[in-house]
Protein backbone atom coordinates (compact mmCIF):
# COMPACT_ATOMS: atom_id res chain seq x y z
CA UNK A 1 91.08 2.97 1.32
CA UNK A 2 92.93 5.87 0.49
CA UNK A 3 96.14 6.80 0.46
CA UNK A 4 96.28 8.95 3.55
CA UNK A 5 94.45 5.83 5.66
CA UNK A 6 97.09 3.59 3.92
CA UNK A 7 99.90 5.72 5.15
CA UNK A 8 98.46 6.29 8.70
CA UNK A 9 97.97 2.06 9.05
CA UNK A 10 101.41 1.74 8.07
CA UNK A 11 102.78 3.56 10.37
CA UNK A 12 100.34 2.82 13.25
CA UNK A 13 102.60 0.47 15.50
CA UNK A 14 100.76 -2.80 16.33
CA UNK A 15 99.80 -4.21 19.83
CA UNK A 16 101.90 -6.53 21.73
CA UNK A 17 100.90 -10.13 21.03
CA UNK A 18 99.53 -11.84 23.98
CA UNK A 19 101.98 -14.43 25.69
CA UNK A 20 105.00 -12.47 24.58
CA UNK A 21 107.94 -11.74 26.96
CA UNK A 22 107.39 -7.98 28.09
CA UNK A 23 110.39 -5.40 27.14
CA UNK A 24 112.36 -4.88 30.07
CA UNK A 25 110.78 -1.31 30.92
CA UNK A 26 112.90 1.56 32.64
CA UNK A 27 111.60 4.47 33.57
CA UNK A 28 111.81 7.58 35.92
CA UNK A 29 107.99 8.00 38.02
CA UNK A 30 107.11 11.72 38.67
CA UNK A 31 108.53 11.97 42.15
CA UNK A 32 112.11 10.61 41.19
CA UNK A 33 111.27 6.65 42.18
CA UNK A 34 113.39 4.20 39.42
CA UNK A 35 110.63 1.72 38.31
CA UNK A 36 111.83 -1.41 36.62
CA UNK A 37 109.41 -3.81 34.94
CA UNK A 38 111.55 -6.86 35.96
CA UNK A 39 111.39 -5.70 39.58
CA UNK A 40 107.66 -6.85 39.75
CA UNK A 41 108.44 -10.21 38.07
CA UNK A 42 107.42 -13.44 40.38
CA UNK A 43 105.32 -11.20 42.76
CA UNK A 44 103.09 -9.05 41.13
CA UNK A 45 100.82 -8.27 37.57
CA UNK A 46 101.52 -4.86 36.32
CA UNK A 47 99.29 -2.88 34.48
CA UNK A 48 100.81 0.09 31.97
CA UNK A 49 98.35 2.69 31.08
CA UNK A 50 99.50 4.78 28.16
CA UNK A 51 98.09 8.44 27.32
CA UNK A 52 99.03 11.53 25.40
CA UNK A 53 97.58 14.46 26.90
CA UNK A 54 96.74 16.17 30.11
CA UNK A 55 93.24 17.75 30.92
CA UNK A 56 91.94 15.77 28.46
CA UNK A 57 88.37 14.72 29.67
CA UNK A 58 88.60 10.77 28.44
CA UNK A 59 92.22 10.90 30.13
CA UNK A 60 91.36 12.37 33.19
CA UNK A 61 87.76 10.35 33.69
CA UNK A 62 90.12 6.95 32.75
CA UNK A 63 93.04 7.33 35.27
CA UNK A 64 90.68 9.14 38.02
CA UNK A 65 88.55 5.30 37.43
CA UNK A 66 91.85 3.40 38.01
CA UNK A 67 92.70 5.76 41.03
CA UNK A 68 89.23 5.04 42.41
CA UNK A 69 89.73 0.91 42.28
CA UNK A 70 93.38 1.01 43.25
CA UNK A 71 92.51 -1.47 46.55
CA UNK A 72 90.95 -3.90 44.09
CA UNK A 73 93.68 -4.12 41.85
CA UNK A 74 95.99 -4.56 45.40
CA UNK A 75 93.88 -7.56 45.86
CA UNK A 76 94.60 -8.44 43.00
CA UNK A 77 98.57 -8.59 43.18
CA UNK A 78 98.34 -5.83 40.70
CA UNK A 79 99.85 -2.17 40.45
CA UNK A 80 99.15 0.13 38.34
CA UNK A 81 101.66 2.58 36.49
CA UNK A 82 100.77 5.39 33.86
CA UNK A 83 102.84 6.35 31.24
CA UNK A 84 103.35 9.56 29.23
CA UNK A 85 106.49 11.81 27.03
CA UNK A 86 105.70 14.51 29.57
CA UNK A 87 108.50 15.21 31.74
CA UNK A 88 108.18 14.40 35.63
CA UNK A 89 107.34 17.86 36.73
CA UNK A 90 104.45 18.26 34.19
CA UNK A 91 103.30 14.26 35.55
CA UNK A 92 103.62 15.74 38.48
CA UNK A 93 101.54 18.48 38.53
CA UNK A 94 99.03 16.36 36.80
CA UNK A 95 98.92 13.73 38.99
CA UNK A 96 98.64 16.64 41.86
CA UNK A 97 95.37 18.05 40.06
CA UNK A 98 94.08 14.48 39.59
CA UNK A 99 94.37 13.57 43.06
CA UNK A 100 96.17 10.45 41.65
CA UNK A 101 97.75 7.69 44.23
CA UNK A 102 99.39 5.20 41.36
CA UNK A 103 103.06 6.54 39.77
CA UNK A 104 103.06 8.58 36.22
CA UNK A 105 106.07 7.81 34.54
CA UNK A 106 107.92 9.61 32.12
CA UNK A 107 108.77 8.33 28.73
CA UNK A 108 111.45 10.60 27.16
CA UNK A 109 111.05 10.26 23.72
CA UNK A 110 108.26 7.65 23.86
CA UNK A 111 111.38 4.79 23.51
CA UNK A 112 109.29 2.72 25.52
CA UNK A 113 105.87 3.40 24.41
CA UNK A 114 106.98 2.04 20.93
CA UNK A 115 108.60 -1.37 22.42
CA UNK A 116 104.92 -2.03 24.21
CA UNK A 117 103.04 -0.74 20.74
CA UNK A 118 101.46 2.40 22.17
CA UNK A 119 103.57 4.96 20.00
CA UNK A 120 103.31 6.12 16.26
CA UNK A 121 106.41 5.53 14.27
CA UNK A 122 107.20 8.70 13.36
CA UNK A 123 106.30 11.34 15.73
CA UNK A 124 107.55 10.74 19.54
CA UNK A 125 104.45 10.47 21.77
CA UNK A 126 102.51 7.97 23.62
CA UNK A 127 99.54 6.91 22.07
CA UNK A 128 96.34 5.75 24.57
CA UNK A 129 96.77 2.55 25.06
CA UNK A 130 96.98 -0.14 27.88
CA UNK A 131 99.36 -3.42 28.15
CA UNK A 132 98.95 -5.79 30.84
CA UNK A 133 101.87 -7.98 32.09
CA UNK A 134 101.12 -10.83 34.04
CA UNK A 135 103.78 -12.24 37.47
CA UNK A 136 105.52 -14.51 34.88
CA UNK A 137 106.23 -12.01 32.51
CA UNK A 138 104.48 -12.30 29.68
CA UNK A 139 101.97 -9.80 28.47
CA UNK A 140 98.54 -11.10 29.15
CA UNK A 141 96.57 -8.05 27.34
CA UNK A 142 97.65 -5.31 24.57
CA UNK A 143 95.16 -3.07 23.06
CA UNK A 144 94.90 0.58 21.65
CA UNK A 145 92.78 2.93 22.99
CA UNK A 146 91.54 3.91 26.36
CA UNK A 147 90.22 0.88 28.46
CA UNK A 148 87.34 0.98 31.00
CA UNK A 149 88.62 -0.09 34.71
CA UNK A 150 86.22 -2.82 34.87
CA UNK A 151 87.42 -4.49 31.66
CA UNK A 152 90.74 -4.42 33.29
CA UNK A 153 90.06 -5.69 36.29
CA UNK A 154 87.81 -8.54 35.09
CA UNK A 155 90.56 -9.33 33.15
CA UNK A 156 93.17 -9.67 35.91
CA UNK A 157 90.66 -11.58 37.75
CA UNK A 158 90.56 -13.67 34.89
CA UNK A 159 94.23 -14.45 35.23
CA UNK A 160 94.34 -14.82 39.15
CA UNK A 161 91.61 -17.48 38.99
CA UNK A 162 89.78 -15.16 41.55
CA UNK A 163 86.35 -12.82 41.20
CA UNK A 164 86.79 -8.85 41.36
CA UNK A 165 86.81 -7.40 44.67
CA UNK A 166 83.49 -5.83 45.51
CA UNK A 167 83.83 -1.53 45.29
CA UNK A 168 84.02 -0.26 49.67
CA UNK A 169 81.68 2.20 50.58
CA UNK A 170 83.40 5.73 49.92
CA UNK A 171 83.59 6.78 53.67
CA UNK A 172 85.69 3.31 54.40
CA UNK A 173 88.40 3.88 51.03
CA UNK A 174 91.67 5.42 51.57
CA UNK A 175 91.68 6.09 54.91
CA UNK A 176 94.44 8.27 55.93
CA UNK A 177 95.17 9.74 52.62
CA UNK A 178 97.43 13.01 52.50
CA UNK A 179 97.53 15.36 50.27
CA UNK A 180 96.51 14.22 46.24
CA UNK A 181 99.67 13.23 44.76
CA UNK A 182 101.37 12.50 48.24
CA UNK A 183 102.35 9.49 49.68
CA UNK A 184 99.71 6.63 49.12
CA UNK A 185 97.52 5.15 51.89
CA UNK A 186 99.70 2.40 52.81
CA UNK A 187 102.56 4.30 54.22
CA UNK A 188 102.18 6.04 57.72
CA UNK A 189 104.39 9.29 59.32
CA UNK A 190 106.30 8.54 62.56
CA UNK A 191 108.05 10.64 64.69
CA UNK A 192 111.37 9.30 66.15
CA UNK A 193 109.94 8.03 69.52
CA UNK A 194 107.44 6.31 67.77
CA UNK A 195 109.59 4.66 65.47
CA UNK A 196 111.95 3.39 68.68
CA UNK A 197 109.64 2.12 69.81
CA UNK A 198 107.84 -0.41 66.78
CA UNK A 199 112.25 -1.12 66.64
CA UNK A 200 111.22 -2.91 70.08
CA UNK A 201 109.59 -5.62 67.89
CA UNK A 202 112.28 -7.58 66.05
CA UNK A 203 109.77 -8.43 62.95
CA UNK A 204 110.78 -4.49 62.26
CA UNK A 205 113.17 -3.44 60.07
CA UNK A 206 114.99 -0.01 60.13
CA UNK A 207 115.97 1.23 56.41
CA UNK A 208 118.69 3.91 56.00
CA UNK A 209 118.29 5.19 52.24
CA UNK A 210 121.15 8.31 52.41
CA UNK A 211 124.23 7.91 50.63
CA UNK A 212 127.02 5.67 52.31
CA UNK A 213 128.78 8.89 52.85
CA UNK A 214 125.35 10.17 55.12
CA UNK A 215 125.63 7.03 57.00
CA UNK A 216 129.20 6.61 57.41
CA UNK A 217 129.17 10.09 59.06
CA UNK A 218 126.02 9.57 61.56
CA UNK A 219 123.62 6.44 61.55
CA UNK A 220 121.34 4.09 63.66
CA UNK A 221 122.97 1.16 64.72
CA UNK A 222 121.74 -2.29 63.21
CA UNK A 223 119.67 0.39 60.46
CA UNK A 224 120.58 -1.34 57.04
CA UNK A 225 122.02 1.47 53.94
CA UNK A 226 120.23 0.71 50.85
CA UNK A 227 120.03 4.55 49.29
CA UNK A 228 117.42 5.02 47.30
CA UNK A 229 118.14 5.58 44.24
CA UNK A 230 119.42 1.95 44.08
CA UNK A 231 116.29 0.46 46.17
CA UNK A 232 114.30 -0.71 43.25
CA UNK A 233 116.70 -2.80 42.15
CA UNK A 234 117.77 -4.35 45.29
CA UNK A 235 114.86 -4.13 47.79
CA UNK A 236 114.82 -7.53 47.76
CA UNK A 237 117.88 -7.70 49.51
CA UNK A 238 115.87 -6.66 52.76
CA UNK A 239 114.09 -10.15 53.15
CA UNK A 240 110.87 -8.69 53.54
CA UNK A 241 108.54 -6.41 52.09
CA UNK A 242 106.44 -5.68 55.50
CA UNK A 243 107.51 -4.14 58.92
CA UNK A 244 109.73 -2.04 57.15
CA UNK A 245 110.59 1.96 58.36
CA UNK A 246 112.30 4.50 56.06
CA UNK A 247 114.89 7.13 57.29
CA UNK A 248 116.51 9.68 55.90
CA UNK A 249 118.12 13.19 56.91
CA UNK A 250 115.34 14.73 56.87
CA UNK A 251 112.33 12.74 56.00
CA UNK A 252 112.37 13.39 52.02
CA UNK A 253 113.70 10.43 50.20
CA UNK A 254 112.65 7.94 52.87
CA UNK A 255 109.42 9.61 52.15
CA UNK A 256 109.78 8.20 48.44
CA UNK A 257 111.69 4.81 49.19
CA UNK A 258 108.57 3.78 51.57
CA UNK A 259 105.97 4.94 48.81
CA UNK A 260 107.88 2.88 46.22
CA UNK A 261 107.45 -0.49 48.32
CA UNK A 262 103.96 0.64 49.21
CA UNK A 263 103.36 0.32 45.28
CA UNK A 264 104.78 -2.66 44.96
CA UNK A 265 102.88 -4.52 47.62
CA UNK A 266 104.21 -3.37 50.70
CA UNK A 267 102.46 -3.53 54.13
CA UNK A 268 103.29 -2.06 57.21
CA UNK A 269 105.47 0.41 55.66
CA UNK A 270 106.45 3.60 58.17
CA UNK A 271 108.55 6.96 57.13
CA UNK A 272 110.54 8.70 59.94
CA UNK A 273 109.35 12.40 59.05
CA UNK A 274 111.81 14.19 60.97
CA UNK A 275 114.93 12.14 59.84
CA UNK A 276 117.69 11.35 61.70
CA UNK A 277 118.16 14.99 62.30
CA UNK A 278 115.60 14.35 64.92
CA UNK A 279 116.36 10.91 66.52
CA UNK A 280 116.71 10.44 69.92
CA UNK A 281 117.95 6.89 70.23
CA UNK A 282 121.66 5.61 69.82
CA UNK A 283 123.78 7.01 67.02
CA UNK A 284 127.35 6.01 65.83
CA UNK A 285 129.48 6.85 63.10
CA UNK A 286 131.86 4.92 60.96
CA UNK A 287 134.40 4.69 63.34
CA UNK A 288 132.17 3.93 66.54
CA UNK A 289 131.98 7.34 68.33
């Protein structure tokens, strides 16, 4: 070997060993959502797709084949997150051009790329790689290089005890999709009256994500504040994960807060477009008025 392939070995960081405890991940997804490995912990697999570069044909084909079997992996109990040193506007623009659903998160300085083995030592980028972290924990799978989607999801099959969900026909997958990079399937647009009226049922759940100051000022009675910048770490305050409706001022961050617990498993999950700049039902401030 010589001394160039010596040097590069050396400082080639190694996989993950399987059965390990996961490092708690951190990290900022391209449209401003916190994601926190430990929030997943109990309730679903995770898996954490590393890359380097944009339009970069074996990038793009590998996260466009993820995108593509995104409902199989939600059979699955699994999400899927991809990480990169880009920063959230460049993820985001990507992930607009890819037509992705699944979160691209940004790893400033690839600190987390080298806790989960998927970074060189000495210069900071992510290097293709994937890491697999089952509900208790523990990494199940570490490997370099770019991984086929049906090696991945045999795998998680593998660890569910259950066979890989047979591919839909393409005119029955993603139905009601928005724009590419928008809000993912799951979550659907309501208008105020239309919201009101789900609130009728009492398995429904109205979710205020403003800032306490927002809702002091103006909110929905019985609508619970949980802003969103803190929702990732305390969504599970709300009891539920289903039957849930996002509001905001004006439909932006409760846009985000109901695609974050879409990722994470969610069903049922509504966004107020309009806001409560729009709502037509009862409204009180702080002090009752």
């Amino acid at each position: 070997m010589s001394v160039l392939n010596l040097v590069k070995q050396t400082l080639r960081m190694k996989p993950l060993p399987v059965g390990a405890e996961a490092p708690p991940l951190s990290l900022t997804a391209d449209e401003g959502t916190w994601i926190r490995l430990p929030d997943f912990k109990d309730h679903l697999n995770v898996v954490l797709l590393f890359f380097r570069k944009t339009n970069d044909d074996a990038t793009d084909a590998t996260l466009k084949a993820f995108d593509a079997r995104l409902e199989a992996f939600e059979k699955l109990d699994t999400v899927v997150f991809a990480i990169s040193t880009f920063k959230t506007d460049r993820l985001r623009q990507f992930r607009s051009e890819l037509g992705l659903e699944f979160f691209l998160l940004y790893d400033p300085l690839a600190v987390e790329s080298r806790r989960f083995g998927c970074s060189g030592r000495v210069r900071p980028y992510a290097r293709p790689g994937v890491v697999v972290i089952g509900k208790d924990g523990k990494v199940s799978l570490s490997q370099h290089g770019l991984p086929t989607v049906e090696q991945i999801l045999s795998h998680v099959a593998g660890v569910e005890g259950r066979e890989v969900p047979q591919e839909e026909q393409e005119e029955n997958r993603f139905t009601g999709v928005r724009d590419p990079g928008g809000q993912a399937w799951r979550v659907k647009e309501l208008e105020a009256d239309e919201a009101l009226a789900k609130l009728k049922d009492d398995s429904f759940k109205l979710v205020d994500v403003r800032t306490k100051e927002e809702y002091d000022a103006d909110h929905v009675p019985d609508s619970v504040l949980l802003p969103v910048d803190e929702l990732p770490h305390r969504y599970q305050e709300l009891g539920q994960t289903t039957h849930l409706i996002f509001i905001c001022q004006n439909g932006g961050r409760s846009a985000q807060a109901a695609e974050f617990i879409a990722s994470i498993g969610g069903s049922e999950i509504y966004n107020v477009s309009s806001g409560i700049s729009a709502w037509t039902g009862e409204r009180r401030s702080a002090t009752g008025a």
